[in-house]
N, C-alpha and C. Protein backbone atom coordinates (compact mmCIF):
# COMPACT_ATOMS: atom_id res chain seq x y z
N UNK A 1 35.22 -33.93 -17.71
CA UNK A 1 34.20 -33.57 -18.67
C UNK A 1 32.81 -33.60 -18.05
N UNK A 2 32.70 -34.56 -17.26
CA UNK A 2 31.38 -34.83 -16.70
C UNK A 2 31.33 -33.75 -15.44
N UNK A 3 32.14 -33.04 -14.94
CA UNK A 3 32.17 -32.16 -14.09
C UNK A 3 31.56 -30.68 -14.69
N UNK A 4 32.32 -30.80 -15.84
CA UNK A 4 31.91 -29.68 -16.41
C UNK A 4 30.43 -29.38 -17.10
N UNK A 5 30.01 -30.57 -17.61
CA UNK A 5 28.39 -30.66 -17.63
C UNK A 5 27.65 -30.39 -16.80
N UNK A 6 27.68 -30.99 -15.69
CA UNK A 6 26.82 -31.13 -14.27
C UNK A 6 27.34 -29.10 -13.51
N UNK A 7 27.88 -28.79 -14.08
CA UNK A 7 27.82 -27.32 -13.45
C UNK A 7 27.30 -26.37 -14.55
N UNK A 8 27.50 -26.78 -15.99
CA UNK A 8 26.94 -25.81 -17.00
C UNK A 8 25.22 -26.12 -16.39
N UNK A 9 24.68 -27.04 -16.07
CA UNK A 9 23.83 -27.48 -16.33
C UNK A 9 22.69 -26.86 -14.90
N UNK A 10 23.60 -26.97 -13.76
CA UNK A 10 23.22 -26.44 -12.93
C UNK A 10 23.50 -25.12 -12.60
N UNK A 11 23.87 -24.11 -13.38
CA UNK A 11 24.35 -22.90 -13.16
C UNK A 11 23.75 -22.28 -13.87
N UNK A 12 22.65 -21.33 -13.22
CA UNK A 12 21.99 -20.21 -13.37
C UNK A 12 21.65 -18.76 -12.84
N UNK A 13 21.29 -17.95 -13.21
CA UNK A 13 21.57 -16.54 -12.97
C UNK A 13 20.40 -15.67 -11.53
N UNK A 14 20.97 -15.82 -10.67
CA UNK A 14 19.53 -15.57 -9.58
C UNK A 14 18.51 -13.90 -9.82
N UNK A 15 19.78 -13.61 -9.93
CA UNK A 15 19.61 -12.01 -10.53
C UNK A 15 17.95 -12.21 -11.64
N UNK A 16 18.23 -13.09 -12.64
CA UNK A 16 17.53 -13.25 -13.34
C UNK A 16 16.30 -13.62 -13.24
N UNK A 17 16.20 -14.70 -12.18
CA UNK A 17 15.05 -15.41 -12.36
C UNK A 17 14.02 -14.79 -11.32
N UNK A 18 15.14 -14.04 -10.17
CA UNK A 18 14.04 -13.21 -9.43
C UNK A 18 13.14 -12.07 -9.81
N UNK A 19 14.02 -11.41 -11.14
CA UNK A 19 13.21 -10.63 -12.07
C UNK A 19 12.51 -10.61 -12.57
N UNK A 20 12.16 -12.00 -13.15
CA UNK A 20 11.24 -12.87 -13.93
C UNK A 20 9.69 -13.24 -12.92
N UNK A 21 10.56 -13.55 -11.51
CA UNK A 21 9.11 -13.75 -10.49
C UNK A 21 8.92 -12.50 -10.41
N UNK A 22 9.13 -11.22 -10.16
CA UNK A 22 8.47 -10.32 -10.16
C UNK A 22 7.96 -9.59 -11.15
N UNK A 23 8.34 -9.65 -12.39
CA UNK A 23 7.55 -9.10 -13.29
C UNK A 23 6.43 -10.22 -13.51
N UNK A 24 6.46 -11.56 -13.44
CA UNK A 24 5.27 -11.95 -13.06
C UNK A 24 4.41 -11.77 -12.40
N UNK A 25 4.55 -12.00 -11.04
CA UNK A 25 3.73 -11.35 -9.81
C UNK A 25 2.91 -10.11 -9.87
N UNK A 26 3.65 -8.88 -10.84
CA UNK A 26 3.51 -7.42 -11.11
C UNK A 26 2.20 -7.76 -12.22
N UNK A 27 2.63 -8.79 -12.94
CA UNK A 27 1.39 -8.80 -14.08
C UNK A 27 0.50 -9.60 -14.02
N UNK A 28 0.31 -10.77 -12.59
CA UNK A 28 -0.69 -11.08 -12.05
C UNK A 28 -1.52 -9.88 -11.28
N UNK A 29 -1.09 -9.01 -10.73
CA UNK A 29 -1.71 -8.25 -9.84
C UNK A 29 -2.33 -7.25 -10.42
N UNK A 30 -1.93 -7.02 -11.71
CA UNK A 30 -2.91 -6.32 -12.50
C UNK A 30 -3.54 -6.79 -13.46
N UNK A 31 -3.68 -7.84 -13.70
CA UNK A 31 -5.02 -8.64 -14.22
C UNK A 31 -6.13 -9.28 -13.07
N UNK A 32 -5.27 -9.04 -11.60
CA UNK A 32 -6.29 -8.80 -10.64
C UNK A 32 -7.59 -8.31 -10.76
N UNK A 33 -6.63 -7.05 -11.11
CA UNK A 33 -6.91 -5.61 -10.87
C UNK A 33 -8.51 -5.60 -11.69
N UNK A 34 -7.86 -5.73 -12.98
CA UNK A 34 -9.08 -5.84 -14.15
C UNK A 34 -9.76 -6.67 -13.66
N UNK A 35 -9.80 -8.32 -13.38
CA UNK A 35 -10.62 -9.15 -13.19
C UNK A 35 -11.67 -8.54 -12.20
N UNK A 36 -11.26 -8.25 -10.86
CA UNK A 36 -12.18 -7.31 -9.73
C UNK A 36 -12.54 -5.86 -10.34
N UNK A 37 -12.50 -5.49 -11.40
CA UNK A 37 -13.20 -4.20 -12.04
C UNK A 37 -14.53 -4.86 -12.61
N UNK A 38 -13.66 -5.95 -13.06
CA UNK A 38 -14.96 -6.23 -14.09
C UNK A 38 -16.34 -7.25 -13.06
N UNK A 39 -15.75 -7.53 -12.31
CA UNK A 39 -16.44 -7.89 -11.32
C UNK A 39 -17.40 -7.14 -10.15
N UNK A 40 -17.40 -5.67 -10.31
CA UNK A 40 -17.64 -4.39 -9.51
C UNK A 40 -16.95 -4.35 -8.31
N UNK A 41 -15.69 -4.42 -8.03
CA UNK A 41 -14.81 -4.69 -6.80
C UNK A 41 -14.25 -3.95 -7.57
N UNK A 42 -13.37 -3.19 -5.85
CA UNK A 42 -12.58 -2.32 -6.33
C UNK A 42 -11.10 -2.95 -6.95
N UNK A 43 -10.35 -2.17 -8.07
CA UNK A 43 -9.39 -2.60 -8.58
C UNK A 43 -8.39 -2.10 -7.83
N UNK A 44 -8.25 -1.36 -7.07
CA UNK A 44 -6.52 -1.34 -6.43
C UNK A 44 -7.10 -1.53 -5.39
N UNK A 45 -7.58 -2.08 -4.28
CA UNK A 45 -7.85 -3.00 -3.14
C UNK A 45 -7.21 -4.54 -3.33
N UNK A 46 -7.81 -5.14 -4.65
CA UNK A 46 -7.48 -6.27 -5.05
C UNK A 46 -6.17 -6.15 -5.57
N UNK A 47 -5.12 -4.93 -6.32
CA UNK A 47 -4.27 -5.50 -6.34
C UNK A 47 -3.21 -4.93 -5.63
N UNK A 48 -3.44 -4.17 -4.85
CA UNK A 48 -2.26 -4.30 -3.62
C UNK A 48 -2.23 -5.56 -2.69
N UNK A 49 -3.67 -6.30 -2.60
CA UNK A 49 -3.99 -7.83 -2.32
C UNK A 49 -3.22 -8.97 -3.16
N UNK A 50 -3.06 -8.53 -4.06
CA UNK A 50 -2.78 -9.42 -5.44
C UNK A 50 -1.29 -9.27 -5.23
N UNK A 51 -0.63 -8.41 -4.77
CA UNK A 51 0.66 -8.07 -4.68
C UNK A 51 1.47 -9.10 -3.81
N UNK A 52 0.59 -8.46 -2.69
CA UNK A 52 0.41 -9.64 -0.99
C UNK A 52 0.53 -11.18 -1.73
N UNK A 53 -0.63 -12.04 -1.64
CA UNK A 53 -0.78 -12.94 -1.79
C UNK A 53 -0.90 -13.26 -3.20
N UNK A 54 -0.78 -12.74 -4.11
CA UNK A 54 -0.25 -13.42 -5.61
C UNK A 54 -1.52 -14.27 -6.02
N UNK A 55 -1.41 -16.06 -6.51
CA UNK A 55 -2.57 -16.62 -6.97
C UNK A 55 -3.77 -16.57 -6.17
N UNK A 56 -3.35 -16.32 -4.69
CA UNK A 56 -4.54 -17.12 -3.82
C UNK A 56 -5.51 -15.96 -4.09
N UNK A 57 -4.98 -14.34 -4.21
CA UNK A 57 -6.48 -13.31 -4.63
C UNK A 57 -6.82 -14.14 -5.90
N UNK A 58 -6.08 -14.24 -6.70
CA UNK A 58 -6.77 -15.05 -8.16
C UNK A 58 -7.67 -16.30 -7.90
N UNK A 59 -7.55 -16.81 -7.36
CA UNK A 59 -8.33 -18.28 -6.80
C UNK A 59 -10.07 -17.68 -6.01
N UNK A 60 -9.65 -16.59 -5.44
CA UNK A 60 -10.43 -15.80 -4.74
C UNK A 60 -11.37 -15.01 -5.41
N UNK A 61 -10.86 -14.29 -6.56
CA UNK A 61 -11.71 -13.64 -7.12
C UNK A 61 -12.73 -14.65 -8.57
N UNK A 62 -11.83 -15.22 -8.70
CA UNK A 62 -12.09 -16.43 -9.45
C UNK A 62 -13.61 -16.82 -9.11
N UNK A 63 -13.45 -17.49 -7.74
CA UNK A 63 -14.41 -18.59 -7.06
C UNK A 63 -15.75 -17.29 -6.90
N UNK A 64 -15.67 -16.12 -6.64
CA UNK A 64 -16.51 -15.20 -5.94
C UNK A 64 -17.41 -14.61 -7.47
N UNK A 65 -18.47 -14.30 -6.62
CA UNK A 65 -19.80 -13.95 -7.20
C UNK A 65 -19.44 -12.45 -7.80
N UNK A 66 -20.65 -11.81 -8.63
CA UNK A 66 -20.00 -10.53 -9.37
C UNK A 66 -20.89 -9.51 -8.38
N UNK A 67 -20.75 -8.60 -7.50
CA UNK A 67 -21.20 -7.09 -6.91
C UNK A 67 -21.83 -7.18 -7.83
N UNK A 68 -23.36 -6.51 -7.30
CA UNK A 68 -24.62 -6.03 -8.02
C UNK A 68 -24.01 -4.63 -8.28
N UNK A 69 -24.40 -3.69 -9.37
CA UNK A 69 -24.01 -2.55 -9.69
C UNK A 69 -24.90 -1.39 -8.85
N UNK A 70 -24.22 -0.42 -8.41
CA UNK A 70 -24.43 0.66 -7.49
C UNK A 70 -25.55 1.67 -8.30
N UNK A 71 -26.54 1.93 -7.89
CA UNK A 71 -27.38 2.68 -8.74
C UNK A 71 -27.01 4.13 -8.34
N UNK A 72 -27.00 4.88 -8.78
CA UNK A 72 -26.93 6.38 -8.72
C UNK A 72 -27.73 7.06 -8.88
N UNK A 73 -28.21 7.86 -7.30
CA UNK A 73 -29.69 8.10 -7.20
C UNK A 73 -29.10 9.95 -6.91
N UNK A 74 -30.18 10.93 -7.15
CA UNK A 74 -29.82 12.04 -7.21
C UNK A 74 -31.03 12.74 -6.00
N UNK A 75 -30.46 14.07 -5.65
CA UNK A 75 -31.31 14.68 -4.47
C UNK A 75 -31.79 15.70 -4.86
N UNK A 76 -32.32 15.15 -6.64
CA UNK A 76 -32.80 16.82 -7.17
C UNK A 76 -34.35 16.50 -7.08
């Protein structure tokens, strides 16, 4: 009986849980994405970064200052 506990208990689905880290990972990297938009950084720089290294761009963009906004000057 106690055999049979200790394996229900430890028996889980890998299939599963690796799915689970990547649709995580997938939806960290695009709240990257947004976070460095809203920050004036580019958003798919950061999350093909975000892809790479997962929290540590988050820790990164986190800690970092916001890009001054780009003025748009004309040659008329």
């Amino acid at each position: 009986m106690a055999i049979v506990l200790i394996v229900k208990a430890t028996d889980f689905n890998l299939k599963e849980t690796i799915k689970d880290y990547v649709v995580g990972w997938g939806t960290l990297a695009l709240i990257n994405a947004g976070l460095a938009q809203g920050k004036n950084r580019s958003g798919i720089n950061w999350f093909i970064l975000s892809l790479i290294t997962g929290p540590v761009a988050t820790l990164l963009l986190v800690l970092s200052s916001n890009e001054p906004k780009q003025e748009e000057t004309s040659d008329i």
